[in-house]
Structures are given as C-alpha cells and as structure tokens.
Protein backbone atom coordinates (compact mmCIF):
# COMPACT_ATOMS: atom_id res chain seq x y z
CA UNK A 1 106.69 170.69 132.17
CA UNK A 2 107.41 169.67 128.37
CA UNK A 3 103.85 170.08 127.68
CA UNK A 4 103.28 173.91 128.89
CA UNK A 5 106.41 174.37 126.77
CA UNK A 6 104.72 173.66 122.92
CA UNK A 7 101.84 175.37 124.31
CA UNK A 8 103.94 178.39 125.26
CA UNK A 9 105.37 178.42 122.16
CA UNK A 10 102.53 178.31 120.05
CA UNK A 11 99.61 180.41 121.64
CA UNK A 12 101.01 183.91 120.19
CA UNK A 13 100.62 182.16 116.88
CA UNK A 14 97.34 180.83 117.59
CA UNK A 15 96.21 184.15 118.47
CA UNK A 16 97.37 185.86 115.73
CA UNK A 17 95.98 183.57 113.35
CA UNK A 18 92.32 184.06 115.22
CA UNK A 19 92.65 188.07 115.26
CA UNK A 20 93.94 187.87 111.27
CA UNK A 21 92.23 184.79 109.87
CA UNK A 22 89.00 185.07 110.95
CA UNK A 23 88.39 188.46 109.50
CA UNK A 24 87.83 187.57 106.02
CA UNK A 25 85.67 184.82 106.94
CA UNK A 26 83.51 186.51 109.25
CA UNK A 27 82.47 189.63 107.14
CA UNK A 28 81.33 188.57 103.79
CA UNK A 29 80.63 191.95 102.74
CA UNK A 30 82.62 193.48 99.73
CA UNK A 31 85.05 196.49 101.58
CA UNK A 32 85.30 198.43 97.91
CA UNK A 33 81.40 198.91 97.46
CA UNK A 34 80.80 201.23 94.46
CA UNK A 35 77.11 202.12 93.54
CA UNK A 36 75.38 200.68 90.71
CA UNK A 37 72.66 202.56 90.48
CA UNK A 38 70.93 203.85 87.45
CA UNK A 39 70.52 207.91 86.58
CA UNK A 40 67.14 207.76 87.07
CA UNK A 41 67.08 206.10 90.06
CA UNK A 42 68.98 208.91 92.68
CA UNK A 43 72.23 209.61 93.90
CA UNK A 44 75.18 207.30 95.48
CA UNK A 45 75.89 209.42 98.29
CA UNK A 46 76.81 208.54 102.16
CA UNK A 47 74.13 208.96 104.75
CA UNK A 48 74.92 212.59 106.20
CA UNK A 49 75.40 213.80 102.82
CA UNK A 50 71.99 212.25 102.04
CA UNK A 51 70.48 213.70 105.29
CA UNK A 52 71.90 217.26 104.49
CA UNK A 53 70.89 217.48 101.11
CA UNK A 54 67.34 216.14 102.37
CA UNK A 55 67.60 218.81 105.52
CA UNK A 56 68.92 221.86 103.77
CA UNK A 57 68.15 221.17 99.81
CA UNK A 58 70.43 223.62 97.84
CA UNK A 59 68.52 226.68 95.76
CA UNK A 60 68.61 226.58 92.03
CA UNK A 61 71.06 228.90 90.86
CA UNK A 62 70.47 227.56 87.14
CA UNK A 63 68.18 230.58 85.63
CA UNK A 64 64.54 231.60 86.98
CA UNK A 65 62.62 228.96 88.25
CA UNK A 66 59.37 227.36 86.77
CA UNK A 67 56.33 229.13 86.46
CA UNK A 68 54.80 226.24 88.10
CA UNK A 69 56.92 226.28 91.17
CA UNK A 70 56.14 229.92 91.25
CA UNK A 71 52.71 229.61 91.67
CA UNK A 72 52.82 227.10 93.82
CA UNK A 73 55.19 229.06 95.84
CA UNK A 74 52.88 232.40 95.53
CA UNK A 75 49.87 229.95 96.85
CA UNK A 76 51.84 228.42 100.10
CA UNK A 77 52.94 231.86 100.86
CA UNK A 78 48.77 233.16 100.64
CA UNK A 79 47.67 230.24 102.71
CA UNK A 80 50.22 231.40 105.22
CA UNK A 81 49.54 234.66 105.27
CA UNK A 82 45.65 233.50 105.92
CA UNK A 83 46.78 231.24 108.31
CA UNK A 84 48.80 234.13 110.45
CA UNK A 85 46.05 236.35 110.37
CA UNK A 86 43.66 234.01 111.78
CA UNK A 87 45.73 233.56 114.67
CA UNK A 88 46.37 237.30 115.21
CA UNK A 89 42.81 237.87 115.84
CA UNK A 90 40.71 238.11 119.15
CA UNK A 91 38.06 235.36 118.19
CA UNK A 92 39.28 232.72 116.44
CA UNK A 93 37.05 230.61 114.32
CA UNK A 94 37.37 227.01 115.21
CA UNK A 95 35.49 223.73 113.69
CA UNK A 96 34.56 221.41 116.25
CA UNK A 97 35.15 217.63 114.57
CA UNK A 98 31.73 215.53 114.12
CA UNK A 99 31.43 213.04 116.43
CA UNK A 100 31.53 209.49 114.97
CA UNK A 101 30.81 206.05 116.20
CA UNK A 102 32.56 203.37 115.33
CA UNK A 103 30.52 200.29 116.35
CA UNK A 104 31.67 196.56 115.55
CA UNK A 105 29.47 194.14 114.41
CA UNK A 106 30.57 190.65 115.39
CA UNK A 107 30.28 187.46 112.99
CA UNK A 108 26.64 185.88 113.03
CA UNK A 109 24.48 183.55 110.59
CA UNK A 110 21.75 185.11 108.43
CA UNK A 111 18.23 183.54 107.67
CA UNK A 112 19.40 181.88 104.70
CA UNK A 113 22.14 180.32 105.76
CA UNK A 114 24.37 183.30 104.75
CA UNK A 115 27.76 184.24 107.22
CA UNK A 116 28.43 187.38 108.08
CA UNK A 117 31.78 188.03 108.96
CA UNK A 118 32.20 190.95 111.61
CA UNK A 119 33.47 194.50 110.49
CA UNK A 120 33.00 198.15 111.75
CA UNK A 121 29.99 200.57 110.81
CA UNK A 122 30.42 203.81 111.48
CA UNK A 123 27.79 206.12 112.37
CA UNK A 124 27.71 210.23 112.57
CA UNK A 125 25.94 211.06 115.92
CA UNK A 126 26.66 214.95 115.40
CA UNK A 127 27.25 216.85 112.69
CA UNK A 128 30.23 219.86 112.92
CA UNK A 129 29.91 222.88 114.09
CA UNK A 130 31.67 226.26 114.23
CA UNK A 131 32.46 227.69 118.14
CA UNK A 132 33.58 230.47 118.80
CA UNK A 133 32.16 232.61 116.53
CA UNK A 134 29.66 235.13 116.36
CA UNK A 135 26.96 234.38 113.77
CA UNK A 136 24.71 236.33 115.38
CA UNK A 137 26.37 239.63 114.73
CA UNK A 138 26.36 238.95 110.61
C-alpha cells in the first residue's frame, strides 16, 4: 500500500511535465518565423494568399498598360477568335499525327572491337495528313 501512495502522488506531475516539457524539445522549429527574403526574389506571403494571388492575379490599375502586353493581348485574343471559328464550322480541318516508330537497338560489339551501347531510333513510317477536308473542291 505505501508504494501506490508516492506513485499516486506523483503521476499528475509526471504527466504534466510530459504534456509541457516535451514540447520544446520535440519541435525544433522557430514559432516567430519572419521572411528573409530578398526584393527580387518574391513575396513573404501565406499559402492561400499565394494561391489567390496566383488564381485570380489583380489588374493593373497603375496607368495604361505596356504596348507589349497589348499586343500580345491583341494576338491571344486573334488566335482565339481563329480558334472559335474553326469549331463553328461544318467540316473541320483536322491533322492526322505522323506515325513514328520508336525501335530500340540493344547493346552489341562492332567489327573492330567497338561497343555499342543500346538507344532508340526513331523512324517516320507515314507522313501527316489533313482529313476531313475537301481538297478536291479548291
């Protein structure tokens, strides 16, 4: 009976000491982080601010925007507009893919003593070609 006693006594100090002292101990991580990073080098921002910003980037509100990014804009919007009529067609041109063969040569020992390690040719059985169309007709 006088040993369950001590033991009594002491396990809510015990287990206070391994739900307080441990936690230091165990994460060796710095709690106040504050970013070091250089101007040129990004932002120091949290992860959904990062994936918002990334998701929905904000419009530049500081004066008219470069006459690059203008013409680049002007030739997305044109290759769009290409693009949508295409579709909006009957016939749609399509361009069937060549057909390639890939064909592994294994390792194997020339005349001259020479080693040739193994490595892939490839070889173009067919050519592309346009389908439905109709060349015919121009």
């Amino acid at each position: 009976m006088k040993r369950i006693k001590p033991i009594a006594v002491h396990s809510p100090l015990l287990l206070l000491m391994l739900l307080v002292g441990c936690g230091p101990v165990l994460n060796p991580y710095n709690e106040d982080f504050r970013c070091r990073a250089k101007d040129d080098t990004g932002e120091c921002i949290d992860t959904p601010t990062a994936y918002q910003k990334a998701r929905y980037p904000e419009t530049a509100t500081e004066g008219a925007p470069e006459p690059t990014e203008t013409a680049q804009q002007e030739l997305q919007d044109n290759r769009y507009r290409l693009v949508a009529d295409l579709l909006q067609e009957q016939t749609k041109p399509l361009l069937q893919p060549p057909k390639i063969l890939r064909v592994l040569l294994l390792p194997y020992k020339g005349e001259d003593e020479e080693l040739f390690m193994s490595r892939y040719v490839y070889l173009k059985i067919e050519d592309s070609q346009w389908v439905l169309t109709d060349l015919t007709e121009q």
